[in-house]
C-alpha atoms as a PDB file:
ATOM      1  CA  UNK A   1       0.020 -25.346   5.745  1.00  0.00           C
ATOM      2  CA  UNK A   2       0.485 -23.222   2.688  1.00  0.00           C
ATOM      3  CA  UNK A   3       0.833 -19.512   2.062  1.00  0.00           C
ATOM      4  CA  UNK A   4      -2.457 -17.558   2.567  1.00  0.00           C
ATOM      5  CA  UNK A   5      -3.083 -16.021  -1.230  1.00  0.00           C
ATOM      6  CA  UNK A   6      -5.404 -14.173  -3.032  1.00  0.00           C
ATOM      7  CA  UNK A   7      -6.794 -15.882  -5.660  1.00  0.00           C
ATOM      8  CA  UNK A   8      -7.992 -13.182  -7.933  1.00  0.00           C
ATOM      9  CA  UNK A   9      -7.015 -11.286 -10.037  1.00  0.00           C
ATOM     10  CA  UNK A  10      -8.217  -7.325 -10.018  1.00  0.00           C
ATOM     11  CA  UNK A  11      -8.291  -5.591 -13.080  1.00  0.00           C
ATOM     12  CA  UNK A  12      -9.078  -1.648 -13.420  1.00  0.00           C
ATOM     13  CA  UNK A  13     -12.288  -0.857 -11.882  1.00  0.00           C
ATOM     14  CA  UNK A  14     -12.907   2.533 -11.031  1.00  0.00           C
ATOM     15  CA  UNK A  15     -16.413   2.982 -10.179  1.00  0.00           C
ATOM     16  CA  UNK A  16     -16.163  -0.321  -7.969  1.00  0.00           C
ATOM     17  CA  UNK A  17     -12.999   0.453  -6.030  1.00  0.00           C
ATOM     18  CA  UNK A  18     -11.078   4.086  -7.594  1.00  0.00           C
ATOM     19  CA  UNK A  19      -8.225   4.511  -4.190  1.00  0.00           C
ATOM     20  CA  UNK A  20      -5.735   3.647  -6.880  1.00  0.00           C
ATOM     21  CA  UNK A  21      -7.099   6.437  -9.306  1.00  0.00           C
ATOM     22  CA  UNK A  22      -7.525   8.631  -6.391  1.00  0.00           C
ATOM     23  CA  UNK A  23      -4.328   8.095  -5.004  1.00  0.00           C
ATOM     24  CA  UNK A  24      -2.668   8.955  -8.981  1.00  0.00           C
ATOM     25  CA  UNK A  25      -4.609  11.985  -8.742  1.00  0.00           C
ATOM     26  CA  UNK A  26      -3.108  12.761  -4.931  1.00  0.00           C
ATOM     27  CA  UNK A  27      -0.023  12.377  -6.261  1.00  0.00           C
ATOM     28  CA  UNK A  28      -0.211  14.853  -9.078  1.00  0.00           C
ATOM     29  CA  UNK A  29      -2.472  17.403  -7.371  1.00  0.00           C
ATOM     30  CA  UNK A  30      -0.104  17.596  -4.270  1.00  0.00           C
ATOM     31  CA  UNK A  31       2.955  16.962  -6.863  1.00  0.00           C
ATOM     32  CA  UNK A  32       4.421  13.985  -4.978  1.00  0.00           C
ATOM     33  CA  UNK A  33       7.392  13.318  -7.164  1.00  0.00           C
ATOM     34  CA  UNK A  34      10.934  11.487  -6.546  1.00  0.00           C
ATOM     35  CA  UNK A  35       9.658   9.902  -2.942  1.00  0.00           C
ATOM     36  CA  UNK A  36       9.817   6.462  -1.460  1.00  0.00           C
ATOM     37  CA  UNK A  37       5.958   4.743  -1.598  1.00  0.00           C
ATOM     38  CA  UNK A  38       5.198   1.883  -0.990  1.00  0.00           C
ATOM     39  CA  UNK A  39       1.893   0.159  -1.842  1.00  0.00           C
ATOM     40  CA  UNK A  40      -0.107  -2.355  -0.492  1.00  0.00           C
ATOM     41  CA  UNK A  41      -2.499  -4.447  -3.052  1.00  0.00           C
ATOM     42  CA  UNK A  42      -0.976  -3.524  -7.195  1.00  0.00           C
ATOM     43  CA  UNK A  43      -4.353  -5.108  -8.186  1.00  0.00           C
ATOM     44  CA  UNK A  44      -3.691  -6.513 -11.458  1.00  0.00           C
ATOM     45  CA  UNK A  45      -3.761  -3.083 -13.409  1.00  0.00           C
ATOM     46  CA  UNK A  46      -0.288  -2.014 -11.764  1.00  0.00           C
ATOM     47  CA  UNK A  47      -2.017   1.393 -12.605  1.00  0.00           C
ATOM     48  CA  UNK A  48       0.158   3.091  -9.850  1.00  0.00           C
ATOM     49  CA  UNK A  49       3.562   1.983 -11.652  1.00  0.00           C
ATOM     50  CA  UNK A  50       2.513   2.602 -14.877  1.00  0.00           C
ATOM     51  CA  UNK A  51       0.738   6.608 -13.419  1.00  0.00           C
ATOM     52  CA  UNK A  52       4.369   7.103 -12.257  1.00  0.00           C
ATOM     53  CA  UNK A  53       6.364   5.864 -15.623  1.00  0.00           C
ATOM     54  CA  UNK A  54       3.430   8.025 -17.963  1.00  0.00           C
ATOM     55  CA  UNK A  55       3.437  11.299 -15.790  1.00  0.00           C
ATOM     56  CA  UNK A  56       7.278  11.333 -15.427  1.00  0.00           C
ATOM     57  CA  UNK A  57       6.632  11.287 -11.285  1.00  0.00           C
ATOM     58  CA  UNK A  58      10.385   9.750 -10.794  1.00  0.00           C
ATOM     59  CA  UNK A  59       9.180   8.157  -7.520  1.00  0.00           C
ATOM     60  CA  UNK A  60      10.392   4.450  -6.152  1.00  0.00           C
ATOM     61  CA  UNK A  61       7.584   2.726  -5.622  1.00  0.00           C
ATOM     62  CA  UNK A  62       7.418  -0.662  -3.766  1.00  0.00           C
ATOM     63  CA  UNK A  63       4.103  -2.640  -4.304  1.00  0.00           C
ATOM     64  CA  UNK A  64       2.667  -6.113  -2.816  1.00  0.00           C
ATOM     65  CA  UNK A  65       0.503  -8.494  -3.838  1.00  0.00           C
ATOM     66  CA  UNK A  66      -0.317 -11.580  -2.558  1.00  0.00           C
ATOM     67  CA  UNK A  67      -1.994 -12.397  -6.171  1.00  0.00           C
ATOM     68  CA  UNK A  68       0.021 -14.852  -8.414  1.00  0.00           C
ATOM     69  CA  UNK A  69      -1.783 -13.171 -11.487  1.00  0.00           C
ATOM     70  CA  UNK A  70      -1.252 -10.291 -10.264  1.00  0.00           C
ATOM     71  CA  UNK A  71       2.544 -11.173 -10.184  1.00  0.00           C
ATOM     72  CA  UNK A  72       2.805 -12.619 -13.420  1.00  0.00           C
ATOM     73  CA  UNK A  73       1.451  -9.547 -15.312  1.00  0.00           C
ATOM     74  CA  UNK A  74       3.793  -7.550 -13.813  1.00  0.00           C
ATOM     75  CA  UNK A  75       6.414  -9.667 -14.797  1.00  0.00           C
ATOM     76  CA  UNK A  76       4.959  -9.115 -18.416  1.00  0.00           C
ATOM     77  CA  UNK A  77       4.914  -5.773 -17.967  1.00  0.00           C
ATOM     78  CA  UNK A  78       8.049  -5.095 -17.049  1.00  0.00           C
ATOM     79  CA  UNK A  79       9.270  -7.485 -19.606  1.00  0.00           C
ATOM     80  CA  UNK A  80       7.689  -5.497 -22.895  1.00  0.00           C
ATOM     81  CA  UNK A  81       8.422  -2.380 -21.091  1.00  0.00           C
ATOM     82  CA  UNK A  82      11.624  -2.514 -18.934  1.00  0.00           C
ATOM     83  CA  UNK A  83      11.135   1.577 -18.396  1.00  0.00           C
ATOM     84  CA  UNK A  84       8.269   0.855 -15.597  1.00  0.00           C
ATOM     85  CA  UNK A  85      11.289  -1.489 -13.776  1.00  0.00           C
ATOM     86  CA  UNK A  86      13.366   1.736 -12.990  1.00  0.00           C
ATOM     87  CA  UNK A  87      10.348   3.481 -10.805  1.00  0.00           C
ATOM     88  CA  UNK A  88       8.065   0.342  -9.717  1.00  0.00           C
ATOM     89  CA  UNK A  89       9.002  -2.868  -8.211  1.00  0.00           C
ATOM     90  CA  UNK A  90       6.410  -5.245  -7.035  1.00  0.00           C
ATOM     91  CA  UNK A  91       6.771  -8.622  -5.704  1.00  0.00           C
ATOM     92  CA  UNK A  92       4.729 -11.419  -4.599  1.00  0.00           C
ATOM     93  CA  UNK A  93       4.237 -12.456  -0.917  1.00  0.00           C
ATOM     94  CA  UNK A  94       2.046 -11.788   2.230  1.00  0.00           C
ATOM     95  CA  UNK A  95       2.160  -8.358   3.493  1.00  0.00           C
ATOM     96  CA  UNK A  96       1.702 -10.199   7.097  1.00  0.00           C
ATOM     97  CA  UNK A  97       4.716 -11.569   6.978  1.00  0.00           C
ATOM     98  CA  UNK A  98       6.983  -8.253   6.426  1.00  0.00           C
ATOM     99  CA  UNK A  99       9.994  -7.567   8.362  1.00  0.00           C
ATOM    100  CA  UNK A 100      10.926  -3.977   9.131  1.00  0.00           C
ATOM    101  CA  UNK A 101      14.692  -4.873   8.744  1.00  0.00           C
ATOM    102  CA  UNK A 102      14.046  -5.600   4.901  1.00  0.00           C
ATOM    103  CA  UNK A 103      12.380  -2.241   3.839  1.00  0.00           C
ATOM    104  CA  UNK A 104      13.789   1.139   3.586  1.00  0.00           C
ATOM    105  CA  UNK A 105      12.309   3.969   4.792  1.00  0.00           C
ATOM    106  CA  UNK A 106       9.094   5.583   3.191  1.00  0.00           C
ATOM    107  CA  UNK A 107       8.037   8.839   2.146  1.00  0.00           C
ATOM    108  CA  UNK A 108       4.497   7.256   1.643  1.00  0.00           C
ATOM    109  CA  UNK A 109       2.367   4.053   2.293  1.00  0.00           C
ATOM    110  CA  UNK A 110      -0.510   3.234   0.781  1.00  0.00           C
ATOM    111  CA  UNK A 111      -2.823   0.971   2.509  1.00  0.00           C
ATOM    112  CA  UNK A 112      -6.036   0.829   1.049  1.00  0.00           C
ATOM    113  CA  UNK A 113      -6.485  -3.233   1.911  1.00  0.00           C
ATOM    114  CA  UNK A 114      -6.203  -3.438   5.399  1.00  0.00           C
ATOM    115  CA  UNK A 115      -8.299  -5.950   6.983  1.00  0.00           C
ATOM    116  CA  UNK A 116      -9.071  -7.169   3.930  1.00  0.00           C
ATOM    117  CA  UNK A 117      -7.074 -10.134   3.360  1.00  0.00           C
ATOM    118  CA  UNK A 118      -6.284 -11.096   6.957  1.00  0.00           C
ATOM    119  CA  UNK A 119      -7.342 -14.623   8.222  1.00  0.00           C
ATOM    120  CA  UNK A 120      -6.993 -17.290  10.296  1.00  0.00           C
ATOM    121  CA  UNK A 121      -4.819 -18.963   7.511  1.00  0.00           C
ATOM    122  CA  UNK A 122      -2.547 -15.974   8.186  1.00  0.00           C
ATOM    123  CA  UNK A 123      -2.241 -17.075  11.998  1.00  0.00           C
ATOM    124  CA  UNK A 124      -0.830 -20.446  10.964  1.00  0.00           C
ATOM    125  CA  UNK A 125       2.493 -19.432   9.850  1.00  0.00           C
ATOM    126  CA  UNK A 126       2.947 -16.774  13.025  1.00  0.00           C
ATOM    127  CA  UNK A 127       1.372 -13.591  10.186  1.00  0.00           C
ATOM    128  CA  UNK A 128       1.249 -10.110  11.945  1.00  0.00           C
ATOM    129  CA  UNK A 129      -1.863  -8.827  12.426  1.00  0.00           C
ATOM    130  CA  UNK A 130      -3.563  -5.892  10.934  1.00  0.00           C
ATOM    131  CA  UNK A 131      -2.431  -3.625  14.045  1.00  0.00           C
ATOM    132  CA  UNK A 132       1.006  -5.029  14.012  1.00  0.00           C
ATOM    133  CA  UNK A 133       1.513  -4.678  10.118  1.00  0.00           C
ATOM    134  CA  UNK A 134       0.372  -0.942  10.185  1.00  0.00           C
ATOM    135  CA  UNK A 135       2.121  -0.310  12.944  1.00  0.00           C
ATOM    136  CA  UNK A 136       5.226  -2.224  11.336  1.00  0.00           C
ATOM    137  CA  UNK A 137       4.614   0.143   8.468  1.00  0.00           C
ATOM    138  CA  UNK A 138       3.913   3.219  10.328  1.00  0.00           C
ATOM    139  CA  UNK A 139       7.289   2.302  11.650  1.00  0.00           C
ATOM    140  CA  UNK A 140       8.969   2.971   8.294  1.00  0.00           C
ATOM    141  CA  UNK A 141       7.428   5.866   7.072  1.00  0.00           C
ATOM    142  CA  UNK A 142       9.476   8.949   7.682  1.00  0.00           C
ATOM    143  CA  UNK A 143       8.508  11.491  10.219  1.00  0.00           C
ATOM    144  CA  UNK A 144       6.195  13.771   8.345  1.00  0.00           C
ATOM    145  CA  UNK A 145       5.322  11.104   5.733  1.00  0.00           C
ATOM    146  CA  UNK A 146       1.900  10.493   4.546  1.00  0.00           C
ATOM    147  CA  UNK A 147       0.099   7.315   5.218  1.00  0.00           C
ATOM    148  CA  UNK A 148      -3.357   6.771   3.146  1.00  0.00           C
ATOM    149  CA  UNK A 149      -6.522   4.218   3.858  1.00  0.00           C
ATOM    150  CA  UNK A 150      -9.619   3.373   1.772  1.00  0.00           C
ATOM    151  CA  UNK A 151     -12.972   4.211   3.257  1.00  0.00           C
ATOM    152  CA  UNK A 152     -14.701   2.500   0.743  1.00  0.00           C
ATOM    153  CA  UNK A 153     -12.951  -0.668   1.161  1.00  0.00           C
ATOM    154  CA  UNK A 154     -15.538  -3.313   2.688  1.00  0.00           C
ATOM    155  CA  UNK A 155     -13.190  -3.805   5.324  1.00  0.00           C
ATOM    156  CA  UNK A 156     -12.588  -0.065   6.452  1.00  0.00           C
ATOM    157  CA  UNK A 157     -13.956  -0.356   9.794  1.00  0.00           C
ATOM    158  CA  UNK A 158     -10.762  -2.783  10.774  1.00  0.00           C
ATOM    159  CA  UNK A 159      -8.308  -0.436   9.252  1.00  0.00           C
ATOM    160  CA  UNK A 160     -10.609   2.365  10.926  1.00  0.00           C
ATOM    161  CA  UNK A 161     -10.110   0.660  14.403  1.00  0.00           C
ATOM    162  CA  UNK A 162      -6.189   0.467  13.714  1.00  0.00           C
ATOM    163  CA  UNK A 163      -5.740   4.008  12.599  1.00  0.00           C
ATOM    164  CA  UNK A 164      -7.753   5.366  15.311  1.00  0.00           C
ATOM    165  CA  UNK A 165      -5.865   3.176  17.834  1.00  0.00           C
ATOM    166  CA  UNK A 166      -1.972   4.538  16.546  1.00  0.00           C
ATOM    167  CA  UNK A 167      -3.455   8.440  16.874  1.00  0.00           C
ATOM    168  CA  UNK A 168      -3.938   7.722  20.079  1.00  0.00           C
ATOM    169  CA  UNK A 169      -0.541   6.291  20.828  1.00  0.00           C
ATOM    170  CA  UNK A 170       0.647   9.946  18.766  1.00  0.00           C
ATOM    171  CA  UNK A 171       2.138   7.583  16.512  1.00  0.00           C
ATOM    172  CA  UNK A 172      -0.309   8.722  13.602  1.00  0.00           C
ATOM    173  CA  UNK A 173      -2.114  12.540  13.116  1.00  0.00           C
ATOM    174  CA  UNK A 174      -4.871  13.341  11.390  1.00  0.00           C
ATOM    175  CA  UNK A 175      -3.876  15.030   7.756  1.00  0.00           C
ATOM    176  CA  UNK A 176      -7.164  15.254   6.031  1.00  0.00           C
ATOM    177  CA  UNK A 177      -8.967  13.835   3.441  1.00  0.00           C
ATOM    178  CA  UNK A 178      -8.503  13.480  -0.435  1.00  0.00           C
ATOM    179  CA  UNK A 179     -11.367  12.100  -1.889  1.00  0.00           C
ATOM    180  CA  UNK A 180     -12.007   8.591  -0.355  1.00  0.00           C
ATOM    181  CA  UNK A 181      -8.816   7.960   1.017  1.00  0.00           C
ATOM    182  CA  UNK A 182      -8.194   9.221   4.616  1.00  0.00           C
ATOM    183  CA  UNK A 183      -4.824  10.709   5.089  1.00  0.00           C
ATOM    184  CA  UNK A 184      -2.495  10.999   8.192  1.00  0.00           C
ATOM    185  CA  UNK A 185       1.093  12.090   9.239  1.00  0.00           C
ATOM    186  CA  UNK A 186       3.675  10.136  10.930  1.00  0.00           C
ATOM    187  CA  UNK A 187       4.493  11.901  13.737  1.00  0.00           C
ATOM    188  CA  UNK A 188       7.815  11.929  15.188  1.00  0.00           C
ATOM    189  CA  UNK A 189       6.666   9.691  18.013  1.00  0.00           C
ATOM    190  CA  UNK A 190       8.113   6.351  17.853  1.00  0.00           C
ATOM    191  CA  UNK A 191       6.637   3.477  16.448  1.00  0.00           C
END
């Protein structure tokens, strides 16, 4: 038994898959600035880190990625350019295996990749599932906090099924839409 990875590594492709871009543009049109995210898949761009160092955003932004590439350029990164270090932190591991007692609490969650990366490889070491995870997350997202999703993943009918299952357990409301990313509210409801 070994860790369930991702052996890829994503650069910047905005046509293909823009919820990064669209989420940098989110966060300047509805001027998101000094909050808590945290983000699920850096890809191996990091462009949400380096959005947040270049527009002067000031948030704390906690990214995974279960990419060892991914890991190592960010390690780079932050290496030639120990400003992005202050605002963005990313580490390597498997977002199925998070504990709710390690994180703080989140103005925002990104989570674009849901369904994406869960398999049976996951289920060998005792990994949450996609309901659980979300749910974990949901969990530590402040009441009123924004949580976004990815319709254009190829996976967005899982993370479709999940969403629509924690609205109605009033855990999750409805917030709109920005571009392709569907947006909801924590509710005060508990997780």
């Amino acid at each position: 038994m070994t860790l369930h990875i991702w052996d890829h590594f994503w650069d910047l492709r905005v046509k293909e898959c823009p919820c990064d871009a669209h989420f940098c543009d989110w966060l300047e049109e509805t001027e998101t600035r000094g909050k808590a995210i945290f983000h699920f898949g850096t890809g191996g761009h990091h462009l949400l880190g380096l959005h947040n160092v270049e527009k002067g955003l000031n948030n704390a932004i906690l990214g995974i990625t279960a990419s060892p590439g991914e890991i190592r350029t960010y390690e780079t990164m932050i290496t030639e350019n120990p400003e992005l270090g202050w605002g963005y932190k990313a580490y390597f591991g498997d977002i199925y295996q998070l504990d709710a007692r390690l994180l703080p609490v989140f103005d925002v969650v990104t989570l674009f990749h849901v369904g994406e990366f869960r398999t049976e490889k996951n289920d060998e070491y005792g990994g949450l599932t996609d309901y659980q995870m979300v749910k974990l997350l949901a969990g530590q997202t402040r009441a009123g906090g924004t949580i976004a999703f990815y319709e254009g993943s190829y996976a967005y009918d899982k993370a479709k099924g999940v969403h629509d299952q924690l609205v109605a357990e009033g855990i999750l409301a409805p917030k709109g839409q920005f571009k392709t990313l569907p947006l909801f509210e924590r509710t005060a409801q508990p997780a």
